[in-house]
C-alpha atoms as a PDB file:
ATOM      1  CA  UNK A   1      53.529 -42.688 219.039  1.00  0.00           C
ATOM      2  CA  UNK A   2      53.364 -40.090 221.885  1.00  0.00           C
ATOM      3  CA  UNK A   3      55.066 -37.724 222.272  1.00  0.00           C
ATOM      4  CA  UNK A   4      57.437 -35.733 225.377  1.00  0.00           C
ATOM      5  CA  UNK A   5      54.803 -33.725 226.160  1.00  0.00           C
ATOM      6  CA  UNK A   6      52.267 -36.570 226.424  1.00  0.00           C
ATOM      7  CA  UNK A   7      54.862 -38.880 228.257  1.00  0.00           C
ATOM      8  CA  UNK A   8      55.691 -35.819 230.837  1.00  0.00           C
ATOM      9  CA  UNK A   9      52.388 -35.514 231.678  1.00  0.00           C
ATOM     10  CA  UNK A  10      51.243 -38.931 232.527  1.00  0.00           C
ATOM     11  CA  UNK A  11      53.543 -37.982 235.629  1.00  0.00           C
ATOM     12  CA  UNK A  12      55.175 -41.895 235.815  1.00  0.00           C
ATOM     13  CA  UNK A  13      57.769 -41.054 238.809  1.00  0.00           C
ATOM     14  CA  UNK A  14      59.095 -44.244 238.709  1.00  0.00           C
ATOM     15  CA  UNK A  15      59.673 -44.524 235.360  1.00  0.00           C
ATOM     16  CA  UNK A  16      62.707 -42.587 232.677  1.00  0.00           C
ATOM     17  CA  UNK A  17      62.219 -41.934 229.149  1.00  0.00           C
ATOM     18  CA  UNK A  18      65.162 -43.218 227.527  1.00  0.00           C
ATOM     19  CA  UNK A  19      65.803 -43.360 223.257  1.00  0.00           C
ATOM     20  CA  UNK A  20      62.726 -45.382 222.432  1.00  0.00           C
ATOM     21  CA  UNK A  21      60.829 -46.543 225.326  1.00  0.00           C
ATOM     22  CA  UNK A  22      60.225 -45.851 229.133  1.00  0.00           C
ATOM     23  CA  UNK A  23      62.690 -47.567 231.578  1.00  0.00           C
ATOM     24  CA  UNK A  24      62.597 -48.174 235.525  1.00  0.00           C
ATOM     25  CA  UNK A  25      64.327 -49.936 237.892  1.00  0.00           C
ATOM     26  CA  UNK A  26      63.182 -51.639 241.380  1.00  0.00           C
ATOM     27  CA  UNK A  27      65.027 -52.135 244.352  1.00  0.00           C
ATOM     28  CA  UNK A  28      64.439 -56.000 245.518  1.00  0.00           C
ATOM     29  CA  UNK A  29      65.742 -57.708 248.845  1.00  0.00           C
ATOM     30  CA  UNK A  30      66.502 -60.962 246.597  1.00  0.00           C
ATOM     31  CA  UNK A  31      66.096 -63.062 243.876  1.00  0.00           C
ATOM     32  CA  UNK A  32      63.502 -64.402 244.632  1.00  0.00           C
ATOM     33  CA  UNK A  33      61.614 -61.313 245.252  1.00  0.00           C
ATOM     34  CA  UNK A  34      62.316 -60.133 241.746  1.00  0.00           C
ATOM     35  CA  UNK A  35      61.126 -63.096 240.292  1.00  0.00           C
ATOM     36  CA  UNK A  36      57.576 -62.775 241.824  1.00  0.00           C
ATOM     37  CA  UNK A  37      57.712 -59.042 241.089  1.00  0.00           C
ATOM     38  CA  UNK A  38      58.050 -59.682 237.156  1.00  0.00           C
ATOM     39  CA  UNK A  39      55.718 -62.694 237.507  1.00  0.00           C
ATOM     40  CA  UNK A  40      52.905 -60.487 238.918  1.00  0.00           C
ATOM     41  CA  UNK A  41      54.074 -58.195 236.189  1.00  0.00           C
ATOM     42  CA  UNK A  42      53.889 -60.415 233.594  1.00  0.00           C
ATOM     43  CA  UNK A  43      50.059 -61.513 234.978  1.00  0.00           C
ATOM     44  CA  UNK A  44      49.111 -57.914 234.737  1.00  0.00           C
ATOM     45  CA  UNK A  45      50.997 -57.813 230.760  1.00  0.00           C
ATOM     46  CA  UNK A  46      48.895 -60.979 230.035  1.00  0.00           C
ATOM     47  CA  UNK A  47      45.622 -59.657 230.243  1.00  0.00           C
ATOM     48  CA  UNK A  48      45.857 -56.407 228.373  1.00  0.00           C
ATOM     49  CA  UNK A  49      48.301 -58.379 225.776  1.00  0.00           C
ATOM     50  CA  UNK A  50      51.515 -56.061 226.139  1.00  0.00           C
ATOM     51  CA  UNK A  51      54.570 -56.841 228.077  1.00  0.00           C
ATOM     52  CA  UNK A  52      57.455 -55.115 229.591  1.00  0.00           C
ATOM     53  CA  UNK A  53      61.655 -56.232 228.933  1.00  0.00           C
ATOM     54  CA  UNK A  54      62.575 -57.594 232.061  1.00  0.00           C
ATOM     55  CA  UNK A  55      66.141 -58.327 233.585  1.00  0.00           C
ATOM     56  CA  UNK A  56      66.806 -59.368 237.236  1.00  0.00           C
ATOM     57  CA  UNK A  57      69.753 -58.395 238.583  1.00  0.00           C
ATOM     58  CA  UNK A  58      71.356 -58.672 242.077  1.00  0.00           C
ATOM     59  CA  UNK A  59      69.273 -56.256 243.956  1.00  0.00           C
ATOM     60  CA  UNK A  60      67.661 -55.171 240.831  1.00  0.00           C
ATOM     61  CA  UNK A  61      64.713 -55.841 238.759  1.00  0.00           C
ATOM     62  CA  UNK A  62      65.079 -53.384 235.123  1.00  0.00           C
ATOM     63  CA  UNK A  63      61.961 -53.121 233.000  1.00  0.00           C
ATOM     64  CA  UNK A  64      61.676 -51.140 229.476  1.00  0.00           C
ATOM     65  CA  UNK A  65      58.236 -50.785 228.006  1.00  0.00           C
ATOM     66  CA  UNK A  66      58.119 -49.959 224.220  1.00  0.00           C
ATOM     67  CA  UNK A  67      56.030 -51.124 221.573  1.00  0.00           C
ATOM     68  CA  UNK A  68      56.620 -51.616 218.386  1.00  0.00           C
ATOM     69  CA  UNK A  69      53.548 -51.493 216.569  1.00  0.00           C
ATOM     70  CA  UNK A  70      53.801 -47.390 217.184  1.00  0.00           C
ATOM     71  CA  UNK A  71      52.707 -44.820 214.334  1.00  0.00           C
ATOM     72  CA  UNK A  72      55.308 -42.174 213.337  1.00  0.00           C
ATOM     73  CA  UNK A  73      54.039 -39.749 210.501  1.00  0.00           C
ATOM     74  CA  UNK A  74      56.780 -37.717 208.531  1.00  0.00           C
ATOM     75  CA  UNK A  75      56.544 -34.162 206.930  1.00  0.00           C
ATOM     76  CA  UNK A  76      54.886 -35.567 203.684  1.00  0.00           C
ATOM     77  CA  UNK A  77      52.186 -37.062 205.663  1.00  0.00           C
ATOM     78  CA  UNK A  78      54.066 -40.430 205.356  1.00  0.00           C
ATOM     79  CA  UNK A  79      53.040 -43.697 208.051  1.00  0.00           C
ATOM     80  CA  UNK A  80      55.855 -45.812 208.958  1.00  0.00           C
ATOM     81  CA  UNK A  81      55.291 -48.454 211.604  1.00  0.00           C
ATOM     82  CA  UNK A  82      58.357 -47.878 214.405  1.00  0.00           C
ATOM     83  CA  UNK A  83      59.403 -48.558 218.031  1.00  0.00           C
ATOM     84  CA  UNK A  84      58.138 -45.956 220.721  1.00  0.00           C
ATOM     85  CA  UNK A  85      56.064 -45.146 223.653  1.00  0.00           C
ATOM     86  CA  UNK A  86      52.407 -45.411 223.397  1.00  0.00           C
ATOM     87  CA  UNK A  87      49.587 -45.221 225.892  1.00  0.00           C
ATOM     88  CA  UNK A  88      49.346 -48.759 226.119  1.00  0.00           C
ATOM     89  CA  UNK A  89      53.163 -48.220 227.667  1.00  0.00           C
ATOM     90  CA  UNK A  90      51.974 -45.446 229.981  1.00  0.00           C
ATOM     91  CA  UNK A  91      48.745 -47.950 231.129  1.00  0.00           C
ATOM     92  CA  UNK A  92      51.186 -50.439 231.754  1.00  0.00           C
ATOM     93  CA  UNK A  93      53.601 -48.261 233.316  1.00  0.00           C
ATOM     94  CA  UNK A  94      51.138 -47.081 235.611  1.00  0.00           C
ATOM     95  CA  UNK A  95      50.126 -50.515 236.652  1.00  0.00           C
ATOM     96  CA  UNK A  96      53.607 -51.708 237.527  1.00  0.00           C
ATOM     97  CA  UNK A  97      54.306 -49.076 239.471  1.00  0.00           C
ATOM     98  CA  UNK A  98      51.224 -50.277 241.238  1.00  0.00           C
ATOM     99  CA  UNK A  99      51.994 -53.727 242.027  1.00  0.00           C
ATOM    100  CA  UNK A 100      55.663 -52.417 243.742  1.00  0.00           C
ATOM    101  CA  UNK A 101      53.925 -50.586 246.127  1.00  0.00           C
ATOM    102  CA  UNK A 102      51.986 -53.000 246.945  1.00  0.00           C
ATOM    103  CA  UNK A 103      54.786 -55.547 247.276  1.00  0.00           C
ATOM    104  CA  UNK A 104      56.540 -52.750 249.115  1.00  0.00           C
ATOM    105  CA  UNK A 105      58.714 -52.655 246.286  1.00  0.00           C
ATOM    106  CA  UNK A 106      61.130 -48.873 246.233  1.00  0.00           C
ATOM    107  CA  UNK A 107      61.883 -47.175 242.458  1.00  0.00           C
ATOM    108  CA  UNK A 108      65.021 -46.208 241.360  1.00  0.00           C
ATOM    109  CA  UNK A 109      64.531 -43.920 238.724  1.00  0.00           C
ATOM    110  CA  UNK A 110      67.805 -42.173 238.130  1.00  0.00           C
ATOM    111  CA  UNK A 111      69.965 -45.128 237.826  1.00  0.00           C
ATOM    112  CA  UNK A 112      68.406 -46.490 234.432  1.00  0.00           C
ATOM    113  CA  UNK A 113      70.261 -45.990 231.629  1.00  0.00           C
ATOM    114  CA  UNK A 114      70.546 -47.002 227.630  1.00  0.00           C
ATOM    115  CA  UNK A 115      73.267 -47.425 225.017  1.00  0.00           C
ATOM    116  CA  UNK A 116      73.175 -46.929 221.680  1.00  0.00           C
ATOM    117  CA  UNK A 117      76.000 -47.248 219.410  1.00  0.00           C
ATOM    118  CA  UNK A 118      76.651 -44.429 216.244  1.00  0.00           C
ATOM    119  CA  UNK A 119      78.476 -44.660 213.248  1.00  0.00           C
ATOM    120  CA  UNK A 120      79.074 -42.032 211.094  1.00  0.00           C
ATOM    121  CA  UNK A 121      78.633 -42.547 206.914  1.00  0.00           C
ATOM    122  CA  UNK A 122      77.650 -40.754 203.683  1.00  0.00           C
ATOM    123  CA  UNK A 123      75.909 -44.453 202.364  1.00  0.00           C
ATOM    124  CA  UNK A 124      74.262 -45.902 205.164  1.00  0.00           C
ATOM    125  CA  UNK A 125      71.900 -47.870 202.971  1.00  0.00           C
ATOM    126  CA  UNK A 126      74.910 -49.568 201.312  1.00  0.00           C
ATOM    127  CA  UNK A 127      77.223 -50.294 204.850  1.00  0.00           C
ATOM    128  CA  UNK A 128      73.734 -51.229 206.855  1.00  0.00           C
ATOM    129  CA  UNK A 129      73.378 -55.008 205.339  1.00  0.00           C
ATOM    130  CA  UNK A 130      76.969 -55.427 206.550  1.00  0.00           C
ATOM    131  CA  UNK A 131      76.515 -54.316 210.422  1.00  0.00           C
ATOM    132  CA  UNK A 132      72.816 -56.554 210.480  1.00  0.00           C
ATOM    133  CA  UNK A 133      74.620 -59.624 210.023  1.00  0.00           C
ATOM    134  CA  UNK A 134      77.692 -59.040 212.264  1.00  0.00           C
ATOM    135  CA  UNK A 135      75.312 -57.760 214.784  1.00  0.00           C
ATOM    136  CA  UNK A 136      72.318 -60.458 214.516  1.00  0.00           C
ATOM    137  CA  UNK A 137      73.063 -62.159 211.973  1.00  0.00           C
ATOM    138  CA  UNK A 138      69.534 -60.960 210.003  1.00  0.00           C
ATOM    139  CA  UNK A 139      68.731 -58.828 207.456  1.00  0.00           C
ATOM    140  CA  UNK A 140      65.314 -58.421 209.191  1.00  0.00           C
ATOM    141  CA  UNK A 141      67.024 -56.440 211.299  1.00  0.00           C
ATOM    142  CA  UNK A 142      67.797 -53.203 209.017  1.00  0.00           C
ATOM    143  CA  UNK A 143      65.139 -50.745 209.194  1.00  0.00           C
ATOM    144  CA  UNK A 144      63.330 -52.600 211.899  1.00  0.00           C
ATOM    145  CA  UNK A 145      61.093 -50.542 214.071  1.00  0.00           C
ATOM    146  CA  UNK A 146      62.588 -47.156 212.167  1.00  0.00           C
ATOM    147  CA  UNK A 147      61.951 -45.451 208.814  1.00  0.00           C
ATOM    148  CA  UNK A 148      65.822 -45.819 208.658  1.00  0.00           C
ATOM    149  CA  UNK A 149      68.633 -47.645 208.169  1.00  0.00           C
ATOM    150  CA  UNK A 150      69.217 -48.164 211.882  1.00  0.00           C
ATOM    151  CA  UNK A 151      70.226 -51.623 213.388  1.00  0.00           C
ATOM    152  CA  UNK A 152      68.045 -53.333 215.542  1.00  0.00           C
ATOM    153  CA  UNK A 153      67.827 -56.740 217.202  1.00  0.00           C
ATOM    154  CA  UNK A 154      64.372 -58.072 218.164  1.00  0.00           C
ATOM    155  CA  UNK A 155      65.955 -59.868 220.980  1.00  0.00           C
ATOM    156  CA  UNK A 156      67.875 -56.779 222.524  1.00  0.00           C
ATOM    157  CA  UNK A 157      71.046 -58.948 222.518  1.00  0.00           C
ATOM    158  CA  UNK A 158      73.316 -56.172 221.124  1.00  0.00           C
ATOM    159  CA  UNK A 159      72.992 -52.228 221.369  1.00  0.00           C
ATOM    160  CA  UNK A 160      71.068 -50.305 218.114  1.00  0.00           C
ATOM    161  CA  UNK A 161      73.339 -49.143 215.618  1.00  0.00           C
ATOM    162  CA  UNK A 162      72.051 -46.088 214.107  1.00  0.00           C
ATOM    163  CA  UNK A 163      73.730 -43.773 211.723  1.00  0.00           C
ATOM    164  CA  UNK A 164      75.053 -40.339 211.673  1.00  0.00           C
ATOM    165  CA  UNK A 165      75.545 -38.435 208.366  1.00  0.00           C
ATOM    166  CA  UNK A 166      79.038 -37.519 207.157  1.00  0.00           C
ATOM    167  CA  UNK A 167      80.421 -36.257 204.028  1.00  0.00           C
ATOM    168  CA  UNK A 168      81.482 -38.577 201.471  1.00  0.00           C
ATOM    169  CA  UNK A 169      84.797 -37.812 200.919  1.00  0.00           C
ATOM    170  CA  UNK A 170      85.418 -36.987 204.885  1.00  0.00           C
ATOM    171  CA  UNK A 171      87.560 -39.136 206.466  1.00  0.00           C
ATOM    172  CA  UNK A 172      87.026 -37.974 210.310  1.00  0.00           C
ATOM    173  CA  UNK A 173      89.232 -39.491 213.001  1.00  0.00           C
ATOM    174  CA  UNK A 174      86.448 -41.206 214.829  1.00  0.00           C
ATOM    175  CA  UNK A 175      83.565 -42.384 212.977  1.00  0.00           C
ATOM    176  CA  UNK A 176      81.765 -45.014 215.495  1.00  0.00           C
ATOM    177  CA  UNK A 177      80.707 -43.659 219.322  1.00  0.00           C
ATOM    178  CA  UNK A 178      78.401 -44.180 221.625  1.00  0.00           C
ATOM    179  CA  UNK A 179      75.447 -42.309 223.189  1.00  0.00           C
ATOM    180  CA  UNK A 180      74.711 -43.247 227.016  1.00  0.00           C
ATOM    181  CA  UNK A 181      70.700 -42.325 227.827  1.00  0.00           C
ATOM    182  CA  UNK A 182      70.450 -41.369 231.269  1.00  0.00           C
ATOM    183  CA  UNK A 183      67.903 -39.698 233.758  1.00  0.00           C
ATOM    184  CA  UNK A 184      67.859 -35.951 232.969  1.00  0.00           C
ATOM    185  CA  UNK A 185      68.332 -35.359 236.651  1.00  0.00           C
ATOM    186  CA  UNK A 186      71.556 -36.951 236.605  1.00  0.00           C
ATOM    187  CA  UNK A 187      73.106 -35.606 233.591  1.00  0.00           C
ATOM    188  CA  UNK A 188      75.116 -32.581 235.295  1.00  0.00           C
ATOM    189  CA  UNK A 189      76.532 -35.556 238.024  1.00  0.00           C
ATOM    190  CA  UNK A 190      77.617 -37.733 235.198  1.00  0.00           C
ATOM    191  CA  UNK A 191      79.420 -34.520 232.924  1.00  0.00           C
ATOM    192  CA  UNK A 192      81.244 -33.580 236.382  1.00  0.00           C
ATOM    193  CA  UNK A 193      82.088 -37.289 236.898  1.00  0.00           C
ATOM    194  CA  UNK A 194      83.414 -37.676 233.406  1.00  0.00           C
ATOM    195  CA  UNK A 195      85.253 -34.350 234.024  1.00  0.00           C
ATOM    196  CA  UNK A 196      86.654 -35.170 236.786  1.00  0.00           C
ATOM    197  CA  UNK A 197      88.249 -38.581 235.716  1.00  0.00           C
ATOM    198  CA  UNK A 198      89.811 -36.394 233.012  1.00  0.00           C
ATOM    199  CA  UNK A 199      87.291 -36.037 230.175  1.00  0.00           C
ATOM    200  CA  UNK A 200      86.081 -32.795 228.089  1.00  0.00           C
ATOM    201  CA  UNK A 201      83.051 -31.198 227.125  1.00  0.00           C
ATOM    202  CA  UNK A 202      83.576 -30.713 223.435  1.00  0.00           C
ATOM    203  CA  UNK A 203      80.268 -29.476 222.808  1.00  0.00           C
ATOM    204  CA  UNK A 204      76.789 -28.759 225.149  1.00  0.00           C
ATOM    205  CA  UNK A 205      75.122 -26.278 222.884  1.00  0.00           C
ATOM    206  CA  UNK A 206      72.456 -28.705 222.505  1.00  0.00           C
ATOM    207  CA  UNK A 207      72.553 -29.694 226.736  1.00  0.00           C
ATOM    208  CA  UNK A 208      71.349 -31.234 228.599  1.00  0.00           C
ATOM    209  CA  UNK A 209      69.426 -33.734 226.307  1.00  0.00           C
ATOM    210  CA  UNK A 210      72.969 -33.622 224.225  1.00  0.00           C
ATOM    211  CA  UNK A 211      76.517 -33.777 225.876  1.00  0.00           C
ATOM    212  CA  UNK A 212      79.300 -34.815 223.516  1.00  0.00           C
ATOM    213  CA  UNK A 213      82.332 -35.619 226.226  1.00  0.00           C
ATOM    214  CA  UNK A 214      86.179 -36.236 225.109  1.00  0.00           C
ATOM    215  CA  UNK A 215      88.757 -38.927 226.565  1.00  0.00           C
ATOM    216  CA  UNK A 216      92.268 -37.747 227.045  1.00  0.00           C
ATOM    217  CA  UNK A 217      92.571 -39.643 223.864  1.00  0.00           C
ATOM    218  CA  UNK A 218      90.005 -37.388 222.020  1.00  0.00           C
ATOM    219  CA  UNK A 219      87.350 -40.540 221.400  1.00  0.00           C
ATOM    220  CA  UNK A 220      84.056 -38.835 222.305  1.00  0.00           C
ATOM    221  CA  UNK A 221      81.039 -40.101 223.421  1.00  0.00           C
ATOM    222  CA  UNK A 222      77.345 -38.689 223.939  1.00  0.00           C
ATOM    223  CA  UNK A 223      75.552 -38.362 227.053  1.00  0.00           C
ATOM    224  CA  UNK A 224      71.591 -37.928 226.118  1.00  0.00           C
ATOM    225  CA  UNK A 225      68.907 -36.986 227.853  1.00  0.00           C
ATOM    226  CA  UNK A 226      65.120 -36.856 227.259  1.00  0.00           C
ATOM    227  CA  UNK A 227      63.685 -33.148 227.233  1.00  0.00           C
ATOM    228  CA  UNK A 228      61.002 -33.204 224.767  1.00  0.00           C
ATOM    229  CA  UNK A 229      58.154 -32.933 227.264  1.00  0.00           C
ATOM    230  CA  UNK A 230      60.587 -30.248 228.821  1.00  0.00           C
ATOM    231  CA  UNK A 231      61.101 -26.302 228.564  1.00  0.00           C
ATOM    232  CA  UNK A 232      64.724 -25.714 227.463  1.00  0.00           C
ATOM    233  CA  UNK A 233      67.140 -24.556 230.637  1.00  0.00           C
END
């Protein structure tokens, strides 16, 4: 796995890093047009044997490119086989970005975004079994891609779950929320939006990759950005 510093510096304009992988989105004049743009893409996927998430939209064509044979290696020297960026992702990147220019494709880097749901527990090895089958209905699912007890869907059908510690007698008011990943050049735009539709920042000591924002309600979600590869504001 690579990390922000090595993602930063492969200097992939049209592309976001975004929780695990690298995201970007193209501007197409039609359907059509997006369907030969990921058909080219997937050409150039087939002969170096990786390939991108694709979703056509109207106007739209969103790629992520993760993979998920990635190395992490914990303090105690410890392998574990997860989802993340590797340079097989910043080839790849590279090469897309490529083929839109040449089909006079435009990027649109700062509207890709990611969500990820959270849920708060002192036992997350005993409650995980419970939120892989709601979610997907597998048990494969637990642990997959992560050294932890995080929820994951091979087929992307459903946000990751992942869990946030708590104490175990602590009964806190909200225990699930989400975290929105978003372009760290839009993250003061989307606090001021939020603000302005009459939300609160209840903490940014850790902005801007962390934002926790308030509804009048007091339900609070995260907005994250990637600044690993980054000096801190």
């Amino acid at each position: 796995m690579l990390g922000g510093a090595q993602i930063a510096a492969a200097r992939l304009t049209d592309w976001r890093k975004l929780a695990q992988g690298l995201h970007a989105r193209y501007v197409v004049g039609d359907f059509g047009a997006g369907a030969r743009f990921v058909a080219t893409v997937a050409e150039a996927g087939d002969e170096v044997g990786h390939h991108p998430r694709a979703s056509i939209g109207r106007g739209y064509v969103d790629l992520e490119l993760v993979s998920d044979d990635a190395v992490y290696r914990d303090d105690e020297g410890t392998e574990h086989v997860v989802e993340w960026v590797t340079q097989q992702d910043l080839d790849l990147a590279r090469r897309i970005s490529e083929i839109a220019a040449d089909q006079g494709l435009t990027a649109d880097p700062t509207s890709v975004s990611e969500m990820e749901l959270g849920l708060d527990t002192p036992g997350s090895a005993r409650i995980a079994p419970v939120w892989a089958a709601l979610l997907t209905g597998s048990a494969d699912s637990q642990g997959r891609g992560s050294p932890s007890d995080e929820v994951r869907d091979a087929t992307v059908r459903v946000p990751n779950l992942w869990f946030g510690d708590a104490e175990e007698n602590e009964t806190p008011r909200q225990r699930f929320h989400i975290e929105i990943y978003v372009a760290r050049e839009v993250i003061e735009q989307r606090v001021a939006a939020a603000l302005a539709a009459g939300g609160t920042v209840v903490d940014d000591s850790d902005a801007p990759g962390l934002t926790v924002i308030a509804d009048q309600d007091g339900n609070t979600a995260v907005l994250c950005a990637d600044v690993s590869g980054t000096t801190k504001d």
